[in-house]
N, C-alpha and C. Protein backbone atom coordinates (compact mmCIF):
# COMPACT_ATOMS: atom_id res chain seq x y z
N UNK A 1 27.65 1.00 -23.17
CA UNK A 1 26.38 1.45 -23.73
C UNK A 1 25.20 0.72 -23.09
N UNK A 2 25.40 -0.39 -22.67
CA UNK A 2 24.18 -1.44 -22.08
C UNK A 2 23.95 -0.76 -21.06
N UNK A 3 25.21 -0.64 -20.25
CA UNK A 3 24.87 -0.01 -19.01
C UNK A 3 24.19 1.23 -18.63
N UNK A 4 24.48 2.14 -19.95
CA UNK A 4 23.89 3.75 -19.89
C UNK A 4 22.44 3.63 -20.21
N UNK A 5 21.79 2.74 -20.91
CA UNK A 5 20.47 2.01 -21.63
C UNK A 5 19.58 1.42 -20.31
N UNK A 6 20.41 0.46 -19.59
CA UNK A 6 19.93 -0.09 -18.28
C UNK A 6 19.77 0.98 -17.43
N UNK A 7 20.30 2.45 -17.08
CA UNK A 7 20.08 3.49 -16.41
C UNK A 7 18.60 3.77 -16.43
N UNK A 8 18.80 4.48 -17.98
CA UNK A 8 17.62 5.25 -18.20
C UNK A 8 16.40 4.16 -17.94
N UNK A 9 16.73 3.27 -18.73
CA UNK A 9 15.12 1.87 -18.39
C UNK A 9 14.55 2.35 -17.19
N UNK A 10 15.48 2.26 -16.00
CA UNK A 10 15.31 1.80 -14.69
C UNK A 10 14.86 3.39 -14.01
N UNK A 11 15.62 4.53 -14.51
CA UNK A 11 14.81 5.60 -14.50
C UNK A 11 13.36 5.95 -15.02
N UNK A 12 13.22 5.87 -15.76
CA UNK A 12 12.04 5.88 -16.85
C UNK A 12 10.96 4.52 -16.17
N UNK A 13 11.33 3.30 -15.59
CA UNK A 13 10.32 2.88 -14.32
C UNK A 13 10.21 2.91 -12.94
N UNK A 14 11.40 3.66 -12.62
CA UNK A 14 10.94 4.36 -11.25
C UNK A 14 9.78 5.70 -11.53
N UNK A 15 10.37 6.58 -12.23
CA UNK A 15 9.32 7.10 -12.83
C UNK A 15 7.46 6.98 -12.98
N UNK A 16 7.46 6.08 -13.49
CA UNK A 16 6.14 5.47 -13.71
C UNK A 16 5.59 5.06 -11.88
N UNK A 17 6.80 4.15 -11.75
CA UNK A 17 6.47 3.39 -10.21
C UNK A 17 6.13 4.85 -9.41
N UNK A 18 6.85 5.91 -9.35
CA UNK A 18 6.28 7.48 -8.43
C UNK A 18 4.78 7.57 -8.52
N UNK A 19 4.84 7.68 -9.96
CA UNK A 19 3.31 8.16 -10.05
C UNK A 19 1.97 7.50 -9.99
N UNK A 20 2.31 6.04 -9.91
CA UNK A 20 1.38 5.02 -9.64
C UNK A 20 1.33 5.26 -7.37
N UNK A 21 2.50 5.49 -7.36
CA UNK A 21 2.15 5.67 -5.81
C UNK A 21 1.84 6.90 -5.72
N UNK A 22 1.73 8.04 -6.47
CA UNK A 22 0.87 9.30 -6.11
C UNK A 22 -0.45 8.89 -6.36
N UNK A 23 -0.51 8.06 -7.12
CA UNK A 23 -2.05 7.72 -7.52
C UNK A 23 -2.68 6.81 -6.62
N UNK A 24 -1.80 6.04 -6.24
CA UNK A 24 -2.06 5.18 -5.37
C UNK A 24 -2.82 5.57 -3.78
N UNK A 25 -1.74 6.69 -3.22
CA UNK A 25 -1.86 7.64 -2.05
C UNK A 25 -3.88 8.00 -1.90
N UNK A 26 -3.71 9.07 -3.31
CA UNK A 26 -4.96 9.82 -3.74
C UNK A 26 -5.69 9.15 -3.80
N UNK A 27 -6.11 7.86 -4.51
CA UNK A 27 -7.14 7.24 -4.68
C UNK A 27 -7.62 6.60 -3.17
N UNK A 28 -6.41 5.93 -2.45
CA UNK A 28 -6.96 5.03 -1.28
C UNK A 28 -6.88 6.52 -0.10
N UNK A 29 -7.09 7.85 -0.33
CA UNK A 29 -7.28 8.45 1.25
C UNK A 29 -8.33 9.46 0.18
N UNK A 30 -9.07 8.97 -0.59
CA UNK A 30 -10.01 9.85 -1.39
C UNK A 30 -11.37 10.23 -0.41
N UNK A 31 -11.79 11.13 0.32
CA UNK A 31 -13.21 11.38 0.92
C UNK A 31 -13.97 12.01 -0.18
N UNK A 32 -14.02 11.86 -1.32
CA UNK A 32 -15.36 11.60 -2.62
C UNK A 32 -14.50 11.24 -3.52
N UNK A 33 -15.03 11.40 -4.46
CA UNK A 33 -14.87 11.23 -6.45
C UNK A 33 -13.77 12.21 -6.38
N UNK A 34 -13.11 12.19 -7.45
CA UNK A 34 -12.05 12.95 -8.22
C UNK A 34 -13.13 13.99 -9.14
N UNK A 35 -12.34 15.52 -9.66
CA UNK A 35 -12.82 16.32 -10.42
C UNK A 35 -13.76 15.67 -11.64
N UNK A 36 -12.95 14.68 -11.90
CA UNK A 36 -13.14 14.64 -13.54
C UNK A 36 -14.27 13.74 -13.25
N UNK A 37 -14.91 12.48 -12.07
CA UNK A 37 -15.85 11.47 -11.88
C UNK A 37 -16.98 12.54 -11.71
N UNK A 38 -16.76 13.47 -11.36
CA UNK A 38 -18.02 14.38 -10.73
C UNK A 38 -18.69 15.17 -12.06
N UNK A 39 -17.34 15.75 -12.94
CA UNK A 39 -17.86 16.16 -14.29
C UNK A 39 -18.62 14.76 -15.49
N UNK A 40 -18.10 13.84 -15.06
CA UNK A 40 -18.64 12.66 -15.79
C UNK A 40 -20.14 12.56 -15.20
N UNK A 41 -20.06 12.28 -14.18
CA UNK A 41 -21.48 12.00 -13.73
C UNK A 41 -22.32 12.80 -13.57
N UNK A 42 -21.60 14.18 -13.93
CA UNK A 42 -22.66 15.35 -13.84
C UNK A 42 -23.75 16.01 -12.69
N UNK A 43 -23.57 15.60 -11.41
CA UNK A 43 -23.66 15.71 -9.99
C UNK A 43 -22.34 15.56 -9.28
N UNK A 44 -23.21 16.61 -8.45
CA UNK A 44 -21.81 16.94 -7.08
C UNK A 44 -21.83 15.88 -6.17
N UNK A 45 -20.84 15.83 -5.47
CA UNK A 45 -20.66 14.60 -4.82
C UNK A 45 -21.62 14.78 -3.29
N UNK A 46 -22.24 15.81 -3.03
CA UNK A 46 -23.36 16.08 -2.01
C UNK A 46 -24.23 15.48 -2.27
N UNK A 47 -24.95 15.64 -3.41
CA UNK A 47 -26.08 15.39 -4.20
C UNK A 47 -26.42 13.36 -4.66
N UNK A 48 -25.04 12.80 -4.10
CA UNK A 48 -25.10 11.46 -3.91
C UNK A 48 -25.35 11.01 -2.51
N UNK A 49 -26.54 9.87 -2.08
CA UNK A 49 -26.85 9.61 -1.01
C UNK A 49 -25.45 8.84 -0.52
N UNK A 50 -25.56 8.50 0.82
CA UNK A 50 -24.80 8.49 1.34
C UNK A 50 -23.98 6.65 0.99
N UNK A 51 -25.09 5.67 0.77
CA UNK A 51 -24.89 4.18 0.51
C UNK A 51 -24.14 4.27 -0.36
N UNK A 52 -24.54 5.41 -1.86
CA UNK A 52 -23.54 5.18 -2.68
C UNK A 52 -22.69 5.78 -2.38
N UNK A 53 -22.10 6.59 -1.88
CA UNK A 53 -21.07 7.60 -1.60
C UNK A 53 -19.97 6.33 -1.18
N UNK A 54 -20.39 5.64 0.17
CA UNK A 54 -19.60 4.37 0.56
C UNK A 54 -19.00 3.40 -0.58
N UNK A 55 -19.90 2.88 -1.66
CA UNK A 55 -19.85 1.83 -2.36
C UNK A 55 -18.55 2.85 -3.68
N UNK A 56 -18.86 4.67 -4.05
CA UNK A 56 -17.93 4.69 -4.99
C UNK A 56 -16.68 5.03 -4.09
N UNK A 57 -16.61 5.19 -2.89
CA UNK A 57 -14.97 5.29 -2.13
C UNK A 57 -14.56 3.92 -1.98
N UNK A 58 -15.30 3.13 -1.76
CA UNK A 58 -14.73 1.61 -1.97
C UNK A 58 -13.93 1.30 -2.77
N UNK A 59 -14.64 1.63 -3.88
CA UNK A 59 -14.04 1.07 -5.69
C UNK A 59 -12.83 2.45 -5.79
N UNK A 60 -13.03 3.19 -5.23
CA UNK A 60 -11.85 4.12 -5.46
C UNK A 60 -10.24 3.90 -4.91
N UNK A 61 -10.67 3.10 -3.75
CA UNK A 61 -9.75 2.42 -2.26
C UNK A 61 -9.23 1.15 -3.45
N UNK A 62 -10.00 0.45 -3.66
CA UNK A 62 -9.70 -0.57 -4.59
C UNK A 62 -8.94 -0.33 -5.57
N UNK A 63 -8.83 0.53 -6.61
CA UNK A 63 -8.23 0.88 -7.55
C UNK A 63 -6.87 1.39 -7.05
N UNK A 64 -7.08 2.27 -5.90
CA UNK A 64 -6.01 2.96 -5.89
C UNK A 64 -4.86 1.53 -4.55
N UNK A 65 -5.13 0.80 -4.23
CA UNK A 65 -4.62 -0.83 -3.97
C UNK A 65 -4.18 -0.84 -5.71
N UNK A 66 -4.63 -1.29 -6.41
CA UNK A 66 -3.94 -1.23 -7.80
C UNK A 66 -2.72 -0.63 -8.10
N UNK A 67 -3.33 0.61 -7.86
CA UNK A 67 -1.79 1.59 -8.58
C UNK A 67 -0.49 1.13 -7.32
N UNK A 68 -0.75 0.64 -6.31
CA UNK A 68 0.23 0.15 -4.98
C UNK A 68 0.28 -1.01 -5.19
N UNK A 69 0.09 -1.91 -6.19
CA UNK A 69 0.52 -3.33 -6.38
C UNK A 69 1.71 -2.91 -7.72
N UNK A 70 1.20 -1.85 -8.64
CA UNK A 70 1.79 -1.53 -10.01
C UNK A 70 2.99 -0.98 -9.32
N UNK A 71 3.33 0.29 -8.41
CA UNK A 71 4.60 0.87 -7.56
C UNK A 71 5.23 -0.28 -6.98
N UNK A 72 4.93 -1.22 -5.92
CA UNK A 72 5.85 -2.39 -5.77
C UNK A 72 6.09 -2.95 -6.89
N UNK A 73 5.21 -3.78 -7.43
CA UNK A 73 6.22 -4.14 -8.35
C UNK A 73 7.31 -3.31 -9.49
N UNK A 74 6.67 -2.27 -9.84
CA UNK A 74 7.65 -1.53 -11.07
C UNK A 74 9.00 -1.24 -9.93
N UNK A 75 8.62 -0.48 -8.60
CA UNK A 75 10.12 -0.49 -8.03
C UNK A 75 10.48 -1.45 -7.42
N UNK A 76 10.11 -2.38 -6.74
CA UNK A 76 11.12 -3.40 -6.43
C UNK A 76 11.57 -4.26 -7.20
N UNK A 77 11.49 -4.53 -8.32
CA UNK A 77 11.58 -5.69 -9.32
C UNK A 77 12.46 -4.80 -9.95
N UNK A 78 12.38 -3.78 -10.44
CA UNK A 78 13.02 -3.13 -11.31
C UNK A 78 14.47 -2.76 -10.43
N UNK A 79 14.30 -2.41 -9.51
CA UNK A 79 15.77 -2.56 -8.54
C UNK A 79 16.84 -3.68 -8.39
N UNK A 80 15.49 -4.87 -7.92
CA UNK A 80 16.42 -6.16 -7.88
C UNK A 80 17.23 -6.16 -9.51
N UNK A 81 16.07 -6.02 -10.89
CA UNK A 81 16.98 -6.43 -11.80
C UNK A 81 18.04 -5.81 -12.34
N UNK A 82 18.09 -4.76 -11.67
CA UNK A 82 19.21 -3.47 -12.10
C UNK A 82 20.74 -4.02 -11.30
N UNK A 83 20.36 -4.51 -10.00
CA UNK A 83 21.50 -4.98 -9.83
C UNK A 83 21.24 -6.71 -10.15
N UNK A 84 20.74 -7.43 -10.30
CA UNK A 84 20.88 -8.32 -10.61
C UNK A 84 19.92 -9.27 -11.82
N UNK A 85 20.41 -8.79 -12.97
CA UNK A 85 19.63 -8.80 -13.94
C UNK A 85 18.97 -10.12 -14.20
N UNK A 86 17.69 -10.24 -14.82
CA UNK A 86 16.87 -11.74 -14.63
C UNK A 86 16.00 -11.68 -15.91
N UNK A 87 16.10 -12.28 -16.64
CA UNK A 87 15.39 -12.32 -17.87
C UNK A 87 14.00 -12.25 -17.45
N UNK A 88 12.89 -13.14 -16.51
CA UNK A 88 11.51 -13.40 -16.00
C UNK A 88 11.06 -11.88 -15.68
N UNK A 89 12.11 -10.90 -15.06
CA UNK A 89 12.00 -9.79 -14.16
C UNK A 89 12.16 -8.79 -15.48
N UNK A 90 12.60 -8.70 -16.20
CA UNK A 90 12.91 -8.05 -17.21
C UNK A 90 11.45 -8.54 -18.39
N UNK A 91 10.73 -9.29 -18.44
CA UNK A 91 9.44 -9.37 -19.44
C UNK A 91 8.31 -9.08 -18.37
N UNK A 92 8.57 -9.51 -17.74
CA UNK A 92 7.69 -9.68 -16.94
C UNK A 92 6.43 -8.22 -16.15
N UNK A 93 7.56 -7.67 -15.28
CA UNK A 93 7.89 -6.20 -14.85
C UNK A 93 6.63 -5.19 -15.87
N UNK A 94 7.25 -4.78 -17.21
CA UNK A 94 6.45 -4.14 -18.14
C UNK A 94 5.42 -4.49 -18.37
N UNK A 95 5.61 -5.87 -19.25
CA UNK A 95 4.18 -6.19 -19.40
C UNK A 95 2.99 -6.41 -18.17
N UNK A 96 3.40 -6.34 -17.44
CA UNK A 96 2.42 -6.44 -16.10
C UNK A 96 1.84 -4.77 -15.94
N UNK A 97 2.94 -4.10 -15.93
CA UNK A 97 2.50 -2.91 -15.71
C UNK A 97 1.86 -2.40 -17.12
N UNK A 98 2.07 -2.51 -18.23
CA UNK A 98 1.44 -2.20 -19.35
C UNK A 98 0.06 -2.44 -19.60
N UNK A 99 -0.29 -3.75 -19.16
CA UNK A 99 -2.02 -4.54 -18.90
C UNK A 99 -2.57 -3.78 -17.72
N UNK A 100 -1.72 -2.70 -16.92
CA UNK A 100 -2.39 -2.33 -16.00
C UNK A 100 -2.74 -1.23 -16.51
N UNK A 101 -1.66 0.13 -17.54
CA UNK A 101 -2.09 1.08 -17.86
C UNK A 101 -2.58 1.31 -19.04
N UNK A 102 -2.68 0.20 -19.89
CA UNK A 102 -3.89 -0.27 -21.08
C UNK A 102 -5.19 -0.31 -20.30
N UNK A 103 -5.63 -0.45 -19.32
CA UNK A 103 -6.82 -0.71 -18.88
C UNK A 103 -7.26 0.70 -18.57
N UNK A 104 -6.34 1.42 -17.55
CA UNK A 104 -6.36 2.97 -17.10
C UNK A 104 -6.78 3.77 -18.76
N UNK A 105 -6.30 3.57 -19.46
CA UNK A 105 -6.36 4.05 -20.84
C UNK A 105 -7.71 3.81 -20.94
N UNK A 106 -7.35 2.68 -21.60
CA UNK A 106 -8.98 2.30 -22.42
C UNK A 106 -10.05 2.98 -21.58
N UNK A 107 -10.65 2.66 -19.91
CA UNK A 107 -11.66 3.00 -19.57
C UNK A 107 -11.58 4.21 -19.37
N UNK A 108 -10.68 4.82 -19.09
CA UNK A 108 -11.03 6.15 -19.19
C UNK A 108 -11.07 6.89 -20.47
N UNK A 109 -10.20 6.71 -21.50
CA UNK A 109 -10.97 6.97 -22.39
C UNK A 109 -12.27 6.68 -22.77
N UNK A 110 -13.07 5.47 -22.35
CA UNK A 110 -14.38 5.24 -22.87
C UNK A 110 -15.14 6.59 -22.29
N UNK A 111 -15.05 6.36 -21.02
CA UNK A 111 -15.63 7.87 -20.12
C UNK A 111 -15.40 8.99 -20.44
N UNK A 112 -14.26 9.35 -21.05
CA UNK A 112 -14.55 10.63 -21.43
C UNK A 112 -15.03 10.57 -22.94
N UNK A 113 -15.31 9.56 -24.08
CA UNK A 113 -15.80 9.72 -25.05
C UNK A 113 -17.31 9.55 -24.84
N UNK A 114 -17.75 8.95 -23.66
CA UNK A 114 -19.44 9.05 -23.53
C UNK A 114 -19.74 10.26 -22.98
N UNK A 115 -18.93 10.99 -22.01
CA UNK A 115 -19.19 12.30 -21.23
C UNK A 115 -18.62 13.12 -21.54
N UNK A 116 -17.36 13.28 -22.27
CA UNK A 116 -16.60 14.45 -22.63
C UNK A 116 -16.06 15.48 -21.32
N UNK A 117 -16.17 14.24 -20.30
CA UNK A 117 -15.44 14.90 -18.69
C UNK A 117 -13.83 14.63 -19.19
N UNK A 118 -13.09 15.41 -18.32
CA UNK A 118 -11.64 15.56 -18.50
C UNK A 118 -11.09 14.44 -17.66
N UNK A 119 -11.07 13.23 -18.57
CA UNK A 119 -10.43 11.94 -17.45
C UNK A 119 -8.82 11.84 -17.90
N UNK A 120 -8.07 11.69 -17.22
CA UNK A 120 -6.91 11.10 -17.56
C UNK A 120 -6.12 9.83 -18.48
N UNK A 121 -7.03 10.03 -19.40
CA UNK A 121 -6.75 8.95 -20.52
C UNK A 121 -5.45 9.53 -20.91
N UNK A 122 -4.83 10.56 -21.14
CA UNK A 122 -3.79 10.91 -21.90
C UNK A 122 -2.33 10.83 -20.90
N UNK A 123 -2.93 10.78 -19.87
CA UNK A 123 -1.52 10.21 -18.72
C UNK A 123 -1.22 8.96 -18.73
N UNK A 124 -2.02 8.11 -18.71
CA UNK A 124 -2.03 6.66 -19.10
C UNK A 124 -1.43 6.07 -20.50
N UNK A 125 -1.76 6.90 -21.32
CA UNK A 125 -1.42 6.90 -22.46
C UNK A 125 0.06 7.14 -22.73
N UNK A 126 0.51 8.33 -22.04
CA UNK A 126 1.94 8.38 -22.02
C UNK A 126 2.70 7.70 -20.88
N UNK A 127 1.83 6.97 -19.92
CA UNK A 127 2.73 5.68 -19.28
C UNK A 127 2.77 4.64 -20.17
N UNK A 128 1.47 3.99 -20.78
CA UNK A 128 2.14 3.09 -21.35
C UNK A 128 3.20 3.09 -22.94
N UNK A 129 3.14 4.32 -23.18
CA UNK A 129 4.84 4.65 -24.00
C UNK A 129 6.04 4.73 -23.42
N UNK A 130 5.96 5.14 -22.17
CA UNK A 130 7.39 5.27 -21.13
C UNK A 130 7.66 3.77 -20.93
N UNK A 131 6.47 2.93 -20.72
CA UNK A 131 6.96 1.06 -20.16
C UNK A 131 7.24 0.86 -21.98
N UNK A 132 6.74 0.76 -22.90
CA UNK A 132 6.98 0.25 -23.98
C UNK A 132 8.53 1.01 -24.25
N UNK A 133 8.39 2.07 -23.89
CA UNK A 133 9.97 2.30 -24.87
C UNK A 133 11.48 1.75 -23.57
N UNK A 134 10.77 1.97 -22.28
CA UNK A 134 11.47 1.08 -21.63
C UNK A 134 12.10 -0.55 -21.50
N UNK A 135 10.75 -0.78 -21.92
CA UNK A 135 10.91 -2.30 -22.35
C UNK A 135 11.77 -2.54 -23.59
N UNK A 136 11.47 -1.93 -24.90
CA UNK A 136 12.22 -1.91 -26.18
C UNK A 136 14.31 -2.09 -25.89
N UNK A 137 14.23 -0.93 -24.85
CA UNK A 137 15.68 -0.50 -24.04
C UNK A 137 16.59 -1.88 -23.29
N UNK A 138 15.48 -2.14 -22.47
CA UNK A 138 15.55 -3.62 -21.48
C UNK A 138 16.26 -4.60 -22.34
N UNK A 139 15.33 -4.68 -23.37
CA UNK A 139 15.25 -5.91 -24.69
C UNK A 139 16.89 -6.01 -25.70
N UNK A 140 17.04 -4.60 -25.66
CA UNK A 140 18.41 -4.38 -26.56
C UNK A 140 19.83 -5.07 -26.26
């Protein structure tokens, strides 16, 4: 039973680890804003001079370095501990990635409760239930 429990965990954070590197991909080869930054800010991404245009692909490049620190670690850590299980790698792992998609949460939810743009608060939201119920699994 441990072992069928240790499956799914390790499924359920490769999982997460995919989509932090789709996010990852998108954000760092982004040439503007995403749909939902453009409905937030309520201008097209033409209509931004060009200095800022640089300064929000920066922070976008930056973030999306984030979601590619969250994919290494959720898959390589989560590999090593699958075959070689480590208590540090096993607390560690989640909660790292959880402080990452508590943050994805929270601010984007703030943004879409000041703008009512369609941000991805609710994907975040159901990552950090996939690491929590993963973790719960880990823990058993």
């Amino acid at each position: 039973m441990k072992e069928v429990l240790n499956i799914i965990s390790s499924v359920l954070y490769f999982l997460v680890a995919v989509i932090s590197l789709l996010m990852a991909y998108k954000s760092m080869s982004a040439k503007k804003y995403m749909p939902f930054h453009e409905q937030a800010a309520g201008t097209s991404w033409e209509s931004i001079d060009k200095p800022l245009q640089y300064v929000i692909i920066t922070i976008l490049r930056i973030s999306g370095l984030g979601f590619l620190v969250v994919f290494l670690l959720m898959a390589i850590l989560s590999f090593m501990n699958y075959f070689k299980p480590n208590p540090i790698i096993k607390v560690s792992v989640p909660v790292i990635a959880f402080i990452f998609c508590s943050g994805l949460f929270l601010f984007n939810f703030i943004l879409y409760r000041k703008t009512r743009a369609d941000t991805p608060w609710k994907g975040s939201l159901i990552a950090m239930f996939i690491i929590l119920i993963c973790f719960i699994i880990s823990v058993i």
